[in-house]
PDB file of N, CA and C in Angstrom:
ATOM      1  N   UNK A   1     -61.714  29.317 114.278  1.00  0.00           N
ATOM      2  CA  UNK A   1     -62.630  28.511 115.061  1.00  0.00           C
ATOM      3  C   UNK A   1     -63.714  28.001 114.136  1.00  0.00           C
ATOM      4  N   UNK A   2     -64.078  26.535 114.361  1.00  0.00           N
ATOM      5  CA  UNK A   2     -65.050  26.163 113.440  1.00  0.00           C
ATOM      6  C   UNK A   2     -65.853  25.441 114.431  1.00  0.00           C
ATOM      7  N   UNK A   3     -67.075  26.100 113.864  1.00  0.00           N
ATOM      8  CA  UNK A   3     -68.398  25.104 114.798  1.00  0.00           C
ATOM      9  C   UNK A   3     -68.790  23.774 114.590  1.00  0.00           C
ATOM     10  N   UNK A   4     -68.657  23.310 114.965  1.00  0.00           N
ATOM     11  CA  UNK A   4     -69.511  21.763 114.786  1.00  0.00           C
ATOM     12  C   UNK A   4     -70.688  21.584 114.622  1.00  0.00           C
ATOM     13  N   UNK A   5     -71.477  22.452 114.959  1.00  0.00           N
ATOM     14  CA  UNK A   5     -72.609  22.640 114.706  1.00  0.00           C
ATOM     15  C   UNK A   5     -73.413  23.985 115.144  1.00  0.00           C
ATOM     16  N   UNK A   6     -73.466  23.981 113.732  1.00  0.00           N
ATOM     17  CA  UNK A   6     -73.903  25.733 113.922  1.00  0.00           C
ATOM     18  C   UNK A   6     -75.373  26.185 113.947  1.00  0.00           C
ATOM     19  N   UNK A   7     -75.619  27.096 114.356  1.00  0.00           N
ATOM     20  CA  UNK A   7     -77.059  27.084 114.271  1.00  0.00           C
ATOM     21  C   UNK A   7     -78.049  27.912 113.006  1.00  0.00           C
ATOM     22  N   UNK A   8     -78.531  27.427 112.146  1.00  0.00           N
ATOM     23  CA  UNK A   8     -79.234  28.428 110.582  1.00  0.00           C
ATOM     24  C   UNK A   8     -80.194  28.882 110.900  1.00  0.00           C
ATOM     25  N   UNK A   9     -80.251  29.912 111.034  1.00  0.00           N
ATOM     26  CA  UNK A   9     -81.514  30.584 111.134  1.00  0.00           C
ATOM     27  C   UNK A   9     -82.098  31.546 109.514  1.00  0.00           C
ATOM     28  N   UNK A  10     -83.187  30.869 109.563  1.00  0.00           N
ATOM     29  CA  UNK A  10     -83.840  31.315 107.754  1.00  0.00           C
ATOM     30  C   UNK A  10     -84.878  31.906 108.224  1.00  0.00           C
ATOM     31  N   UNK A  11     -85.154  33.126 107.602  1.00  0.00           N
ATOM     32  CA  UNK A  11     -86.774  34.184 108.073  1.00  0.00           C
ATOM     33  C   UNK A  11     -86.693  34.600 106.449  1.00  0.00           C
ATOM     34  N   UNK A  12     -88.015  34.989 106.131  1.00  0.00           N
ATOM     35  CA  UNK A  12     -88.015  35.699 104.849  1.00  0.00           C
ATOM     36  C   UNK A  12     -88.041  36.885 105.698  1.00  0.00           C
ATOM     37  N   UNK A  13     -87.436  38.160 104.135  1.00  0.00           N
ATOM     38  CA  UNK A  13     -87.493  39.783 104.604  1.00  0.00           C
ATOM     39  C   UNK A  13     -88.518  40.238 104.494  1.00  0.00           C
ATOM     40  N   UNK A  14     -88.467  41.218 105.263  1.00  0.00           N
ATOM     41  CA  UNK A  14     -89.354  41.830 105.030  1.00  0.00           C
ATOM     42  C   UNK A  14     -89.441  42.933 104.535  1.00  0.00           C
ATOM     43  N   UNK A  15     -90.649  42.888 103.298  1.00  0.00           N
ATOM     44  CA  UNK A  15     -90.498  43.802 101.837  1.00  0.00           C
ATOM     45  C   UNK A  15     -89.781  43.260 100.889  1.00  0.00           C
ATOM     46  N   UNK A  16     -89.724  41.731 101.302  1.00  0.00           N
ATOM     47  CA  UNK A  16     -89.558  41.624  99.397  1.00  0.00           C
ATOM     48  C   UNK A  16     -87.791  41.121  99.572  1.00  0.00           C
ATOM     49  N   UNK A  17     -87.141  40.717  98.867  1.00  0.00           N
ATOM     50  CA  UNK A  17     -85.695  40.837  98.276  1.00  0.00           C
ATOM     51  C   UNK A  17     -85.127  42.110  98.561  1.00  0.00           C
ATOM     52  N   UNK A  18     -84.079  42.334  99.550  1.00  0.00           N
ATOM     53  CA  UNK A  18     -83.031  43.740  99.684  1.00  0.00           C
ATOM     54  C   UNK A  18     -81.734  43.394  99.135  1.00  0.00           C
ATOM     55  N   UNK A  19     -81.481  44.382  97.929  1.00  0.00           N
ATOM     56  CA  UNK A  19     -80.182  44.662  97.389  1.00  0.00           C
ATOM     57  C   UNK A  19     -78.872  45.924  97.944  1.00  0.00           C
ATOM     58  N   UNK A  20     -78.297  45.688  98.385  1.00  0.00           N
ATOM     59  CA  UNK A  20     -76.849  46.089  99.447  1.00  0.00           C
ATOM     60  C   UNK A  20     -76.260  46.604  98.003  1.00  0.00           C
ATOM     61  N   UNK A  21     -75.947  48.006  97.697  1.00  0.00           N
ATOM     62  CA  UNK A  21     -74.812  48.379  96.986  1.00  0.00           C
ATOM     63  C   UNK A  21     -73.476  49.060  97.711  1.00  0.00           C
ATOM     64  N   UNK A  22     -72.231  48.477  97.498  1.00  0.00           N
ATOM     65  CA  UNK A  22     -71.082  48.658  98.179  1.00  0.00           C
ATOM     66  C   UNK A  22     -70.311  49.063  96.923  1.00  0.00           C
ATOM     67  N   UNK A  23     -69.321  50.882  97.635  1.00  0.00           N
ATOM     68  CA  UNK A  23     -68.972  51.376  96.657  1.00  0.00           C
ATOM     69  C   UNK A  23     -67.264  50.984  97.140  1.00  0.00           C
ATOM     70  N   UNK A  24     -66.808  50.089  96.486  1.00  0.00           N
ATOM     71  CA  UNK A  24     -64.905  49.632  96.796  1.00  0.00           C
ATOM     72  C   UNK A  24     -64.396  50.278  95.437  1.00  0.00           C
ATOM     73  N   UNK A  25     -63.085  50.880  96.367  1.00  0.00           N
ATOM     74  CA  UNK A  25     -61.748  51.883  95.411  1.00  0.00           C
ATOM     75  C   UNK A  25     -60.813  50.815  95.701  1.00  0.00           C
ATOM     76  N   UNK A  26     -60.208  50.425  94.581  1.00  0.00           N
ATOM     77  CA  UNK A  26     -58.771  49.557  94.855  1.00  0.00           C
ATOM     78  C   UNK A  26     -57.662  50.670  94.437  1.00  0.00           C
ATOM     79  N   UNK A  27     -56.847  50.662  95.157  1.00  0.00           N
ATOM     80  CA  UNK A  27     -55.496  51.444  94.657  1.00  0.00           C
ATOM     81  C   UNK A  27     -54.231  50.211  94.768  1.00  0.00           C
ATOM     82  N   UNK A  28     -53.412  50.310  94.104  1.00  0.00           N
ATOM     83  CA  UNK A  28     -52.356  49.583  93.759  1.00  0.00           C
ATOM     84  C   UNK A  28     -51.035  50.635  94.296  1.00  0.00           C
ATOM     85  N   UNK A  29     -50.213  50.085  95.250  1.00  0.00           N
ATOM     86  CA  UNK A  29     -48.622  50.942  95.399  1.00  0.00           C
ATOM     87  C   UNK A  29     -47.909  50.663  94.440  1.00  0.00           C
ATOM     88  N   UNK A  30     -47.276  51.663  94.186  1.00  0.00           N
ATOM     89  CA  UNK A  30     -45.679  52.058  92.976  1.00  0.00           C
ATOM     90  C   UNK A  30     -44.898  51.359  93.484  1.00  0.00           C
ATOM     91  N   UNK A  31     -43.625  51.205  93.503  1.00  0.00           N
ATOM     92  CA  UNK A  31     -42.645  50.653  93.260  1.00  0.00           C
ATOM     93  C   UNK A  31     -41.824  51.693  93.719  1.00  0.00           C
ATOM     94  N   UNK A  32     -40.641  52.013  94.610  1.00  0.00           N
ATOM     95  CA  UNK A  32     -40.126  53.580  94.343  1.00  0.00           C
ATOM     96  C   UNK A  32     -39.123  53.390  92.993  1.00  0.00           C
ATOM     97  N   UNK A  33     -38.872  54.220  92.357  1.00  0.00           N
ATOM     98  CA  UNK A  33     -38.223  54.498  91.521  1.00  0.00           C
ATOM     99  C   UNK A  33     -36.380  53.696  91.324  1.00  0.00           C
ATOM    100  N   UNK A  34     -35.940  52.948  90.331  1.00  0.00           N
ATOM    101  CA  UNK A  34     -35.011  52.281  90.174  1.00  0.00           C
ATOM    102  C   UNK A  34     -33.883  53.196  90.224  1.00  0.00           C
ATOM    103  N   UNK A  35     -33.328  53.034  91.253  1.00  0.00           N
ATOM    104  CA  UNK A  35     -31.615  54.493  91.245  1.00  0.00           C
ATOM    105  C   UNK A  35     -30.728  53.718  89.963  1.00  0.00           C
ATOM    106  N   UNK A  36     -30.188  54.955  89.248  1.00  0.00           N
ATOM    107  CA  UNK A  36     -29.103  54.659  88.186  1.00  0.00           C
ATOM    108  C   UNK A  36     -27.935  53.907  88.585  1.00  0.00           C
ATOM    109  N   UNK A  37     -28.161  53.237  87.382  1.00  0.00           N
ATOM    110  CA  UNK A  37     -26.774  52.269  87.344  1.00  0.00           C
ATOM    111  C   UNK A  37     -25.425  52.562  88.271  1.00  0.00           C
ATOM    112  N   UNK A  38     -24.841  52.128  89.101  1.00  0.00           N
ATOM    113  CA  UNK A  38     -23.019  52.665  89.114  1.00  0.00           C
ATOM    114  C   UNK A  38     -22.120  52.268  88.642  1.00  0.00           C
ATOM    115  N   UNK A  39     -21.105  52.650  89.085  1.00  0.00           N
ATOM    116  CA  UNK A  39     -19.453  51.767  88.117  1.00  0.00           C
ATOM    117  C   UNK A  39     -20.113  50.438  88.035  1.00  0.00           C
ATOM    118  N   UNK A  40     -19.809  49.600  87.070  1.00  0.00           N
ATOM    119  CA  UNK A  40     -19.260  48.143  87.776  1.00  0.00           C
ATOM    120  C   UNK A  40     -18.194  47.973  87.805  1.00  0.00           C
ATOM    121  N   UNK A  41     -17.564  47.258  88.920  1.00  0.00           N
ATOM    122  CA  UNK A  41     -16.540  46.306  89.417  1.00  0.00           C
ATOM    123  C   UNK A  41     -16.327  45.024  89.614  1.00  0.00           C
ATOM    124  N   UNK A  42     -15.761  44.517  89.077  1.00  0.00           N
ATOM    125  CA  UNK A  42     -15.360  43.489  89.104  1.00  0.00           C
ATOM    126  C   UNK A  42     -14.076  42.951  89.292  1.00  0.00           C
ATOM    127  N   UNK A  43     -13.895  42.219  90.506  1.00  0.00           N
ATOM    128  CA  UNK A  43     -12.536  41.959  91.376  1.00  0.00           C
ATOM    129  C   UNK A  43     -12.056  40.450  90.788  1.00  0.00           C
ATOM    130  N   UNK A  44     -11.225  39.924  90.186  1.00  0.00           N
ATOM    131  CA  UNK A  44     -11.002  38.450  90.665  1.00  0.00           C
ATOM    132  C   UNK A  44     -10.425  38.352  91.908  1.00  0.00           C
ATOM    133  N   UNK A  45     -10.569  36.990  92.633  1.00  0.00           N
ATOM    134  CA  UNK A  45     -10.064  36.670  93.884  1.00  0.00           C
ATOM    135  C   UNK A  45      -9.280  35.482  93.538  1.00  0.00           C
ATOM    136  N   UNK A  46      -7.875  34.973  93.296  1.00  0.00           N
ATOM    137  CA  UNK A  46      -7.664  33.901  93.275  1.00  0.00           C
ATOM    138  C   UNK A  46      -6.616  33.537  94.645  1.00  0.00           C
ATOM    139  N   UNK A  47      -6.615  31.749  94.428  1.00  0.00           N
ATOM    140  CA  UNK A  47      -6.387  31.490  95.854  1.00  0.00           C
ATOM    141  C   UNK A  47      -4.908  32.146  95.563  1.00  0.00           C
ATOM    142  N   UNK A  48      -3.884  31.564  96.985  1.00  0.00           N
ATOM    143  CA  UNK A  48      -2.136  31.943  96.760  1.00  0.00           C
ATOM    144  C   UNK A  48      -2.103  30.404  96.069  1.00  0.00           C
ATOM    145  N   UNK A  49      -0.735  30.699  95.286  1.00  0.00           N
ATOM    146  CA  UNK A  49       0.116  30.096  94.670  1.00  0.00           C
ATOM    147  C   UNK A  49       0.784  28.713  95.809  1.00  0.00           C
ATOM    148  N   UNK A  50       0.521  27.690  94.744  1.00  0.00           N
ATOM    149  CA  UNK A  50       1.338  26.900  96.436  1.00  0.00           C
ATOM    150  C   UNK A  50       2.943  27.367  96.166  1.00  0.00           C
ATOM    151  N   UNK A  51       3.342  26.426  96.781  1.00  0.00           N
ATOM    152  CA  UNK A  51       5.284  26.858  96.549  1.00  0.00           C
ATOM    153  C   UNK A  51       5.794  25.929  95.450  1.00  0.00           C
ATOM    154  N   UNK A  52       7.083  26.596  95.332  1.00  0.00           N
ATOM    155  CA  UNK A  52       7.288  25.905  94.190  1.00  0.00           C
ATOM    156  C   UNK A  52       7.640  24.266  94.235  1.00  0.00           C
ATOM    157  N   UNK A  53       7.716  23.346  93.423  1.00  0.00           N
ATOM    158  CA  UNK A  53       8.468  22.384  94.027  1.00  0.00           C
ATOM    159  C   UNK A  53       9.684  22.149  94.383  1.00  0.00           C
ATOM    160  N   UNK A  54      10.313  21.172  95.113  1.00  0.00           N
ATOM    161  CA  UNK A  54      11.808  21.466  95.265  1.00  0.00           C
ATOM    162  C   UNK A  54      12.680  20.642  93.652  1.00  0.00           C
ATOM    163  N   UNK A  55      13.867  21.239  93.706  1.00  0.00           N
ATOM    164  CA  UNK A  55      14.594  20.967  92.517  1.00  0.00           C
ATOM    165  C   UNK A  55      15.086  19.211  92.544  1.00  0.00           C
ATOM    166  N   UNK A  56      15.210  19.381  91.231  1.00  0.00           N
ATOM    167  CA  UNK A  56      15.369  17.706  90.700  1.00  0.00           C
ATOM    168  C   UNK A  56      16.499  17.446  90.838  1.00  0.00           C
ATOM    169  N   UNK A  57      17.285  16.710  91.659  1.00  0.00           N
ATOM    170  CA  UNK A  57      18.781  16.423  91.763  1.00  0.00           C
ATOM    171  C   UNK A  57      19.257  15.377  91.014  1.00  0.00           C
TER     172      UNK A  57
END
C-alpha cells in the first residue's frame, strides 16, 4: 500500500540526538552432506531395425 499523501511529522528529541544499538547474529544453513558416488550405468536405447528390403529379381 502506498500513500499518496502521507503525513511528516518532524519534533526535535528530547535530550539531544538518541543512538539505538541493535545486536543482529546472522547464521548461514549447511548444505546436507553429498551421498557417495554409485555404479554408473549407462544403457544405449536404439530404435528397432526396419525390415529388410525385399530381394532384387
Amino acid at each position: 500500500f502506498k500513500d499518496p499523501n502521507p503525513q511528516i511529522i518532524r519534533r526535535a528529541a528530547v535530550g539531544g540526538v538518541q543512538t539505538y544499538t541493535q545486536n543482529i547474529k546472522v547464521r548461514f544453513l549447511q548444505p546436507p552432506p553429498i551421498p557417495p558416488p554409485g555404479p554408473l550405468i549407462i544403457k544405449e536405447v536404439r530404435p528397432p531395425q526396419p525390415p529388410p528390403p525385399p530381394p532384387l529379381r
